[in-house]
C-alpha atoms as a PDB file:
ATOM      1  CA  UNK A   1       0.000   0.000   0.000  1.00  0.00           C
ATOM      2  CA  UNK A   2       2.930   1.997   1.053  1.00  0.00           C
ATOM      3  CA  UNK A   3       4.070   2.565  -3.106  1.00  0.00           C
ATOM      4  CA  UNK A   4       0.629   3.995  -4.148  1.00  0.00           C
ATOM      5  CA  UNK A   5       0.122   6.032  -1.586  1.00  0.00           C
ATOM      6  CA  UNK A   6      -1.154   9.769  -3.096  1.00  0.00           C
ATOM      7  CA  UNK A   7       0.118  13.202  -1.314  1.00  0.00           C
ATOM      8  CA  UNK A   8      -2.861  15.522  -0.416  1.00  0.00           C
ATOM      9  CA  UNK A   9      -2.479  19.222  -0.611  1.00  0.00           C
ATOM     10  CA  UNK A  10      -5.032  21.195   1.314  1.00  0.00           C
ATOM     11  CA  UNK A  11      -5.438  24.922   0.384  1.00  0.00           C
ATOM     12  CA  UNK A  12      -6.282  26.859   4.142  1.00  0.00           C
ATOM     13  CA  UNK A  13      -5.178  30.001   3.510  1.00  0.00           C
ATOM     14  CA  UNK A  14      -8.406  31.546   2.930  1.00  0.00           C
ATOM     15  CA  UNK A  15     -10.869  33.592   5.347  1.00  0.00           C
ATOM     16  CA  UNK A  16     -14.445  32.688   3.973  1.00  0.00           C
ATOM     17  CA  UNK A  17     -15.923  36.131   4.080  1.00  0.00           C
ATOM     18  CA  UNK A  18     -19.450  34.831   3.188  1.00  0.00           C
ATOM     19  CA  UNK A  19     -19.117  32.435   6.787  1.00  0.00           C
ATOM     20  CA  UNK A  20     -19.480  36.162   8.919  1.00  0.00           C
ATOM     21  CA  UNK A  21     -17.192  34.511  11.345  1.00  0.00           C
ATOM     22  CA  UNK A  22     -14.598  36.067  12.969  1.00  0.00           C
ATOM     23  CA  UNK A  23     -11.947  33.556  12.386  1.00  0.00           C
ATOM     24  CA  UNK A  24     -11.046  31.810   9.495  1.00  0.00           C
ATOM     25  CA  UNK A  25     -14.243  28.981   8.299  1.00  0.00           C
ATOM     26  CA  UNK A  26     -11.139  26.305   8.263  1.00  0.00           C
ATOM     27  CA  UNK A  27     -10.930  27.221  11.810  1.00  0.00           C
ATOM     28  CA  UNK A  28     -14.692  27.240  13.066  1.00  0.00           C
ATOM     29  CA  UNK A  29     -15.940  24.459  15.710  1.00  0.00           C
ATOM     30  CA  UNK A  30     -17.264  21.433  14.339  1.00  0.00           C
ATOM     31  CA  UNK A  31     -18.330  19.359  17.340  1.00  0.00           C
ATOM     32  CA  UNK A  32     -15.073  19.413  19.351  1.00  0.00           C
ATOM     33  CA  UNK A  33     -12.825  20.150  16.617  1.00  0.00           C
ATOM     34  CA  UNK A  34     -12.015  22.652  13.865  1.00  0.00           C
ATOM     35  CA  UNK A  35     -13.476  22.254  10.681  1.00  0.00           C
ATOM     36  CA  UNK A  36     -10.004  21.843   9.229  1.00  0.00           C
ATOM     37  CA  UNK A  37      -9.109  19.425  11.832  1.00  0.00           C
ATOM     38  CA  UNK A  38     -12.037  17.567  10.837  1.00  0.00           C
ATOM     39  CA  UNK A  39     -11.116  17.442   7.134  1.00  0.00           C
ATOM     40  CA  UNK A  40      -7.062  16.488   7.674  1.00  0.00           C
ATOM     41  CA  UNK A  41      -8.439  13.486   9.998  1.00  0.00           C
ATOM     42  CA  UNK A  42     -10.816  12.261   7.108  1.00  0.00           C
ATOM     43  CA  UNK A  43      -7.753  11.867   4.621  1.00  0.00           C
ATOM     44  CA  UNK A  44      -5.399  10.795   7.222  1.00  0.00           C
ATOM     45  CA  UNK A  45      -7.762   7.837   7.811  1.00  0.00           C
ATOM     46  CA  UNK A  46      -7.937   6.527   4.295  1.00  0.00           C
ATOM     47  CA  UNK A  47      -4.887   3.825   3.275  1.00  0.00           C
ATOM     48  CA  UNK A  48      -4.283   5.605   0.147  1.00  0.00           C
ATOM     49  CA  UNK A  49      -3.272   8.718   1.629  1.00  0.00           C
ATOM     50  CA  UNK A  50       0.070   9.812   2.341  1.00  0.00           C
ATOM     51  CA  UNK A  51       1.278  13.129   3.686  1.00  0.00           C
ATOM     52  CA  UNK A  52      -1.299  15.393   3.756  1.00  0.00           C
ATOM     53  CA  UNK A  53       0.241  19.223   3.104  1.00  0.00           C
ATOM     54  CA  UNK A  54      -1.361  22.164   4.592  1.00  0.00           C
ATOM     55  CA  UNK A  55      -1.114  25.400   2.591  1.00  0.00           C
ATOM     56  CA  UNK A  56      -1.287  28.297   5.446  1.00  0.00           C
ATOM     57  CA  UNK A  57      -0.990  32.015   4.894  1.00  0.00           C
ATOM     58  CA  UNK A  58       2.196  34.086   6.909  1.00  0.00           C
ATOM     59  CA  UNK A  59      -0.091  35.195   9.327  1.00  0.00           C
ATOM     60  CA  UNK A  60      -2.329  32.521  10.554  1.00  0.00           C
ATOM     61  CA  UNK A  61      -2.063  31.981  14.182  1.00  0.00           C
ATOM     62  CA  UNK A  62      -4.234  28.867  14.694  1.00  0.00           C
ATOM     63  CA  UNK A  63      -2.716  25.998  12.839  1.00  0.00           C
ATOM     64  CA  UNK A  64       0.200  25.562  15.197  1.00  0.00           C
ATOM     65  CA  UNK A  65      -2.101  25.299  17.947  1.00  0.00           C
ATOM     66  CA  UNK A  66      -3.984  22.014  16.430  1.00  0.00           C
ATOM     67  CA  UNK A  67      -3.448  18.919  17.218  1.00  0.00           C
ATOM     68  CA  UNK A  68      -2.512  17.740  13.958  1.00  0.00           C
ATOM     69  CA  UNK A  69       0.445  20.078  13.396  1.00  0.00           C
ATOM     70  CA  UNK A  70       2.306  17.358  15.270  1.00  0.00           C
ATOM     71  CA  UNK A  71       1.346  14.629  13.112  1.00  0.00           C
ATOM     72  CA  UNK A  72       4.159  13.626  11.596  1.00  0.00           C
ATOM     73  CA  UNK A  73       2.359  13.286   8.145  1.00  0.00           C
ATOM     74  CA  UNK A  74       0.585  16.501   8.290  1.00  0.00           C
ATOM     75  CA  UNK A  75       3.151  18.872   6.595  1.00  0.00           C
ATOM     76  CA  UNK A  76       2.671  23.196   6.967  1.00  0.00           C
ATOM     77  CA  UNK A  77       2.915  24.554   3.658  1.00  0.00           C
ATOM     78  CA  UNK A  78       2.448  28.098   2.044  1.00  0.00           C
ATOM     79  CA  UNK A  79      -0.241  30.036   1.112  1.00  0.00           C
ATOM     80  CA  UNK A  80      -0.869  32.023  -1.789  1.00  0.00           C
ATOM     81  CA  UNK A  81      -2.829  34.897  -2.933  1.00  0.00           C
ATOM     82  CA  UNK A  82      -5.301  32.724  -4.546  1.00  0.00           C
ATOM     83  CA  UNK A  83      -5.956  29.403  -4.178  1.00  0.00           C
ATOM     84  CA  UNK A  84      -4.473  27.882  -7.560  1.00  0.00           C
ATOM     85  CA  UNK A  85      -1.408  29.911  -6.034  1.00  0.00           C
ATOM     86  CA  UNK A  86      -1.258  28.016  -2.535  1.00  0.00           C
ATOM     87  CA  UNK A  87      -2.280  24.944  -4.491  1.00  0.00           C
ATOM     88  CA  UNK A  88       0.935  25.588  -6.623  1.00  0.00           C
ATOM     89  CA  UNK A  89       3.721  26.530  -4.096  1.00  0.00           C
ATOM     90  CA  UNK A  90       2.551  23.307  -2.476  1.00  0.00           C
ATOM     91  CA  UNK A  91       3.420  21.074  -4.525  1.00  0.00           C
ATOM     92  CA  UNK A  92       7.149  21.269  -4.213  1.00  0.00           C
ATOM     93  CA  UNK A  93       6.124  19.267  -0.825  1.00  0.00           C
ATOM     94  CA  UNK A  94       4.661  16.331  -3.337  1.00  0.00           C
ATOM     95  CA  UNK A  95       6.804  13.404  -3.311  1.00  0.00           C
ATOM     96  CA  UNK A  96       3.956  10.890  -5.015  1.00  0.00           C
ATOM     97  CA  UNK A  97       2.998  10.509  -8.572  1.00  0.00           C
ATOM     98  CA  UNK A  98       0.052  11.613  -8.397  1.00  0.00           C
ATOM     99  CA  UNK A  99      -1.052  14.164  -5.823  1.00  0.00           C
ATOM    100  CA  UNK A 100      -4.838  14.753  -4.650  1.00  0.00           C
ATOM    101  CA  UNK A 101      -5.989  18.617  -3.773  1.00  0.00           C
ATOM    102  CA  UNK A 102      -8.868  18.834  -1.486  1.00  0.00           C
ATOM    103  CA  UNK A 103     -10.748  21.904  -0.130  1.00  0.00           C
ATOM    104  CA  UNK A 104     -10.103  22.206   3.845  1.00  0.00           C
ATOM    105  CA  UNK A 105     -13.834  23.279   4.206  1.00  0.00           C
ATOM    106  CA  UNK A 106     -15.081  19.829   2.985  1.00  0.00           C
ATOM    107  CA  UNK A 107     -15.123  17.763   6.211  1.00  0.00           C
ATOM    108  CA  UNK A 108     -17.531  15.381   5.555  1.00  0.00           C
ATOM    109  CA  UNK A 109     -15.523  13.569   2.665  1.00  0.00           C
ATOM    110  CA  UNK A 110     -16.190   9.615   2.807  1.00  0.00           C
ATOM    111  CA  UNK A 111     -13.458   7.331   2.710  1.00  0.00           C
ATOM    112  CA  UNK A 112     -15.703   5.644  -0.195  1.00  0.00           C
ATOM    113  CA  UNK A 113     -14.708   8.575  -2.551  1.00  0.00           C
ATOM    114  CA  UNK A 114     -11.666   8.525  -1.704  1.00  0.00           C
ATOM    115  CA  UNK A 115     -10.548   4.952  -2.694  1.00  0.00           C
ATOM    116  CA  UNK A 116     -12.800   5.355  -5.863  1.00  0.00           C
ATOM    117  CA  UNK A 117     -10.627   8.299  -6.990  1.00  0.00           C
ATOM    118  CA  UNK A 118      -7.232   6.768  -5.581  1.00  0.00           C
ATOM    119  CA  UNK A 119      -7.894   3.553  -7.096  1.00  0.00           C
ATOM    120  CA  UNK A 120      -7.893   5.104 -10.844  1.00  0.00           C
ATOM    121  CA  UNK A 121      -4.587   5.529 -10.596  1.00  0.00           C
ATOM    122  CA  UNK A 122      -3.802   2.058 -11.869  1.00  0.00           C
ATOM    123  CA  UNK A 123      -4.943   3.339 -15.170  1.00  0.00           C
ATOM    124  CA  UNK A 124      -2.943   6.000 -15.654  1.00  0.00           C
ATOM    125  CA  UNK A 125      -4.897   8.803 -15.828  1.00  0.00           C
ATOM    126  CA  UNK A 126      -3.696  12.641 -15.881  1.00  0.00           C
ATOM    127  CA  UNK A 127      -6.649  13.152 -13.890  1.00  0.00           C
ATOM    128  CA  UNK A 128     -10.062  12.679 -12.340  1.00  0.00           C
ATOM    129  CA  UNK A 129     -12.216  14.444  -9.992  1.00  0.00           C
ATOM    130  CA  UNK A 130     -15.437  13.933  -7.134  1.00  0.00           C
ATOM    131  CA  UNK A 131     -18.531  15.824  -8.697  1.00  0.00           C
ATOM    132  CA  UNK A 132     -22.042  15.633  -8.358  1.00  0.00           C
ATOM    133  CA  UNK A 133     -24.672  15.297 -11.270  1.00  0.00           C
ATOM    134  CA  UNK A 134     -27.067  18.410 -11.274  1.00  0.00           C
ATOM    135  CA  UNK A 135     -30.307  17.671  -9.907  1.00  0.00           C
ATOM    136  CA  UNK A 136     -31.789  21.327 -10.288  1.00  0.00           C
ATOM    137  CA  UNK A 137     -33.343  23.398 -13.266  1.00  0.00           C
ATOM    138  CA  UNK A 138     -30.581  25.563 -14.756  1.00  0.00           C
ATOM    139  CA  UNK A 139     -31.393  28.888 -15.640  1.00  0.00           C
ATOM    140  CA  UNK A 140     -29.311  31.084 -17.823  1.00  0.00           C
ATOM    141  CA  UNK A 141     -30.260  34.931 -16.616  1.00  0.00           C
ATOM    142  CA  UNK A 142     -29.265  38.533 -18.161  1.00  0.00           C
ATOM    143  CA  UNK A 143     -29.920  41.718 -16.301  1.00  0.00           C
ATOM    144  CA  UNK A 144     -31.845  39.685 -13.533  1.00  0.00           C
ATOM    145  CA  UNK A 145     -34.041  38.102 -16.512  1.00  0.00           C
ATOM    146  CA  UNK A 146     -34.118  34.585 -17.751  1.00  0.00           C
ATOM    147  CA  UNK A 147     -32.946  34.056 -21.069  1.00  0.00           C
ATOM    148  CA  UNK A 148     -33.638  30.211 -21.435  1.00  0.00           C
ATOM    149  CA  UNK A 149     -33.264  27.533 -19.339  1.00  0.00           C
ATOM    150  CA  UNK A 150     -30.159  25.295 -19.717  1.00  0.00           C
ATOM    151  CA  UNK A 151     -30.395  21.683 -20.414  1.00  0.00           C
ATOM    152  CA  UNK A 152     -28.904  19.460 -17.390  1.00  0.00           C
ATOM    153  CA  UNK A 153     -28.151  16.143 -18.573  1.00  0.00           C
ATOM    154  CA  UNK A 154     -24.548  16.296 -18.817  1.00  0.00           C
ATOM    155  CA  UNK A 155     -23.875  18.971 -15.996  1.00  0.00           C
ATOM    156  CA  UNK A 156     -21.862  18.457 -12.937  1.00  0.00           C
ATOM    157  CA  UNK A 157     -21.024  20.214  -9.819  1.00  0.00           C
ATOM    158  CA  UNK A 158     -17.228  19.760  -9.147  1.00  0.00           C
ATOM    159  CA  UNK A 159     -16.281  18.681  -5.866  1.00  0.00           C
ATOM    160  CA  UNK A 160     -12.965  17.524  -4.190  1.00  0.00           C
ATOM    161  CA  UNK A 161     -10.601  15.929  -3.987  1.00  0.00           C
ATOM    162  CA  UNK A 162      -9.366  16.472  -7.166  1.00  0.00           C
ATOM    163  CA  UNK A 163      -6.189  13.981  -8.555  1.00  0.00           C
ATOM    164  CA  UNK A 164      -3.784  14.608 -11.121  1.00  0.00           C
ATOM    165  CA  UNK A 165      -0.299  13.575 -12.285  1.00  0.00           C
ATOM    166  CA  UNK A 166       1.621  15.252  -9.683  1.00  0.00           C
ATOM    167  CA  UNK A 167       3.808  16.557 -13.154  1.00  0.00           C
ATOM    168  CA  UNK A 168       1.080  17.295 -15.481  1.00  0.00           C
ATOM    169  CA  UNK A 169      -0.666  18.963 -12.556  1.00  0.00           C
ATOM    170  CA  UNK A 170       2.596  21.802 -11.710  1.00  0.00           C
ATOM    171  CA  UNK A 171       2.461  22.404 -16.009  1.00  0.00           C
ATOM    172  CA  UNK A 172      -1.079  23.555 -16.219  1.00  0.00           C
ATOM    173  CA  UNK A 173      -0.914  25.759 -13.036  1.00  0.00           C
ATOM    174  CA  UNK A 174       2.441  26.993 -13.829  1.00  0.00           C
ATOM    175  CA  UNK A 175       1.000  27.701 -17.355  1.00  0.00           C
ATOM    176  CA  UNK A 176      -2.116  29.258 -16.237  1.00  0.00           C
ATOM    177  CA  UNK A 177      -0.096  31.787 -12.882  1.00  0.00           C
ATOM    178  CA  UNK A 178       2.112  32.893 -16.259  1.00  0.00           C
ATOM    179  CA  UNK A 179      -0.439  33.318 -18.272  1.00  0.00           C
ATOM    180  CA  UNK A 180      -2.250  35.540 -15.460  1.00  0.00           C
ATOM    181  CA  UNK A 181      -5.456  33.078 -16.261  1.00  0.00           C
ATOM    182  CA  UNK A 182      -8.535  32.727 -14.046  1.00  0.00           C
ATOM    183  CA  UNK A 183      -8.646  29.233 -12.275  1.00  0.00           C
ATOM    184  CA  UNK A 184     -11.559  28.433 -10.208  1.00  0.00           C
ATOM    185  CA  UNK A 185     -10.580  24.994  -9.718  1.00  0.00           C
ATOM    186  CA  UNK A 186      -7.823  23.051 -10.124  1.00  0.00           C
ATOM    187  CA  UNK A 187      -9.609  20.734 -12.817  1.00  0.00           C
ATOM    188  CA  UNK A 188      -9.757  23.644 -15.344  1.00  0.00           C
ATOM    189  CA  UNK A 189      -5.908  24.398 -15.665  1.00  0.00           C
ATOM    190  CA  UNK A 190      -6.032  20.993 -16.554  1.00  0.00           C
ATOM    191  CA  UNK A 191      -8.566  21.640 -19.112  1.00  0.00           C
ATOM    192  CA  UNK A 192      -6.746  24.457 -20.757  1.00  0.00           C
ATOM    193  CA  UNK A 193      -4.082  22.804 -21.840  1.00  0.00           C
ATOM    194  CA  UNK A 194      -5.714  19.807 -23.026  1.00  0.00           C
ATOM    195  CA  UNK A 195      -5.415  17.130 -20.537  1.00  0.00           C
ATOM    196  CA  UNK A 196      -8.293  14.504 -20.080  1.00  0.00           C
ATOM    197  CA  UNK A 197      -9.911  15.059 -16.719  1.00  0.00           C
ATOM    198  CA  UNK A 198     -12.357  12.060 -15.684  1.00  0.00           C
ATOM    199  CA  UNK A 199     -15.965  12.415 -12.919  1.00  0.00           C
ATOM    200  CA  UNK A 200     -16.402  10.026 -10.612  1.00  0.00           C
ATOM    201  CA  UNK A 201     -19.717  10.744  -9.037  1.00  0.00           C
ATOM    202  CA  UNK A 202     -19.421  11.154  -5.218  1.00  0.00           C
ATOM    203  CA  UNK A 203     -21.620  11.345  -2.067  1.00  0.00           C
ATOM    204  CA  UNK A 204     -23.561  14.696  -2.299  1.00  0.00           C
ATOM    205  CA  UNK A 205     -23.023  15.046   1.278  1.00  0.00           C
ATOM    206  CA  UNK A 206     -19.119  16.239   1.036  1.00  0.00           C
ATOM    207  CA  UNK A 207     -20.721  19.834   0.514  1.00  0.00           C
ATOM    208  CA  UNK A 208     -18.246  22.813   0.651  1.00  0.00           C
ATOM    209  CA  UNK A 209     -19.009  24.840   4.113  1.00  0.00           C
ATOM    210  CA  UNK A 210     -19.389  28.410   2.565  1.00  0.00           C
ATOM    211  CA  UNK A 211     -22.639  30.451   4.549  1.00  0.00           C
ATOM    212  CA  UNK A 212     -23.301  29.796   8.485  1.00  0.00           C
ATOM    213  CA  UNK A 213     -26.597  27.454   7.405  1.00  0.00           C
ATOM    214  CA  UNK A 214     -23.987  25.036   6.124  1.00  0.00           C
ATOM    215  CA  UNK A 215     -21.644  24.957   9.090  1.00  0.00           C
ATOM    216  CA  UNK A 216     -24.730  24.337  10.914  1.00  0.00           C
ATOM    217  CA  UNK A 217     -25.826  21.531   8.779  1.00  0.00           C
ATOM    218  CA  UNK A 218     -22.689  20.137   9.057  1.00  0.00           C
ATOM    219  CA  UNK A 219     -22.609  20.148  12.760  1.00  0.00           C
ATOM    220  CA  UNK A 220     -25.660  18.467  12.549  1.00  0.00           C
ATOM    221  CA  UNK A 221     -24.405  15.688  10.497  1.00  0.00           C
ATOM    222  CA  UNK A 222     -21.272  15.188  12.231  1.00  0.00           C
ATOM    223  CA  UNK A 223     -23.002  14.599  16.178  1.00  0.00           C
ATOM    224  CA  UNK A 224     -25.523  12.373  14.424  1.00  0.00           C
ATOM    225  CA  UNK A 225     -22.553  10.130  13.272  1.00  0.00           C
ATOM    226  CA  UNK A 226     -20.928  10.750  16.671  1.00  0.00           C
ATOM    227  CA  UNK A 227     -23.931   9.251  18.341  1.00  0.00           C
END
């Protein structure tokens, strides 16, 4: 298990503006730990996981005080002004072929998805990612007017963990922070430059914890499972 292990980076250097919290989201109390806390123990606990890499900004203050800034496989990285950039000064910490990138405020990730992405690496893949089929009407809207409404069939939500060819992975976002491109997820500097990205459906319930009514839900789902 040991050779196909897959290095995790975890962008954290973000505040979450739309939380209203006073501390970084990554940072908020889930239960009896930090939502970030939550999220590094989730990939820890999967065999397919390696080193998990934190990408911090200069000035955090909290991630030295967790617990799991002592594991010995939980490496403090950089962060960047964006994400793609903490994402990309991280991995210089990679040491695996291919490396995985998850959101740190996506706690609830099931070890289910994460063997179902880690095990495509036997194909050889440049990449695949977690994403969700859209189950709502899509609306395309002008001015605060609908123009039409936008077939569904083949549209996803992206999620994460994302995996890549560690290599083909520093190319694309090397290519796109030169380029001075626009990268919303890691998936879509892969795209630019041609590289075959795969979707593996996933568990809807490894939502991204963006507004207060989701750290609540969260918090919710996490002392149900506790209990």
């Amino acid at each position: 298990m040991e050779s196909s292990r897959i290095d995790v980076v975890v962008p954290a250097a973000g505040v979450g503006k739309r939380m209203r919290l006073n501390i970084p989201k990554q940072y908020a109390l889930l239960s009896n730990k930090t939502v970030l806390e939550h999220t590094v123990n989730a990939l820890l606990n999967c065999p397919y996981v390696g080193n998990v890499i934190v990408g911090v900004s200069a000035e955090d203050e909290y991630f030295d005080t967790l617990e799991i800034s002592h594991n010995p496989r939980v490496i403090k990285g950089k962060g960047g002004k964006e994400r793609s950039d903490t994402v990309r000064l991280n991995l210089e910490k990679v040491t695996t072929e291919y490396v995985m990138v998850h959101d740190a405020a996506r706690p609830l990730i099931g070890q289910d998805d994460l063997k179902k992405l880690a095990l495509l690496t036997k194909d050889n893949i440049d990449g695949a990612i977690l994403a969700c089929k859209v189950s709502d009407t899509l609306k395309l809207v002008s001015d605060g007017n609908i123009v039409k409404t936008v077939p569904r069939e083949n549209m996803y939500r992206a999620y994460t963990p994302q995996m890549f060819k560690t290599k083909l992975l520093k190319q694309a976002l090397e290519h796109a922070d030169k380029n001075h491109l626009a990268i919303t997820d890691d998936a879509s500097a892969m795209e630019i430059l041609g590289y075959k990205v795969q979707i593996v459906e996933g568990d809807s319930g490894n939502f991204k914890l963006t507004t207060p009514d989701d750290l609540n839900l969260a918090k919710l789902m996490i002392e149900k499972g506790n209990n």
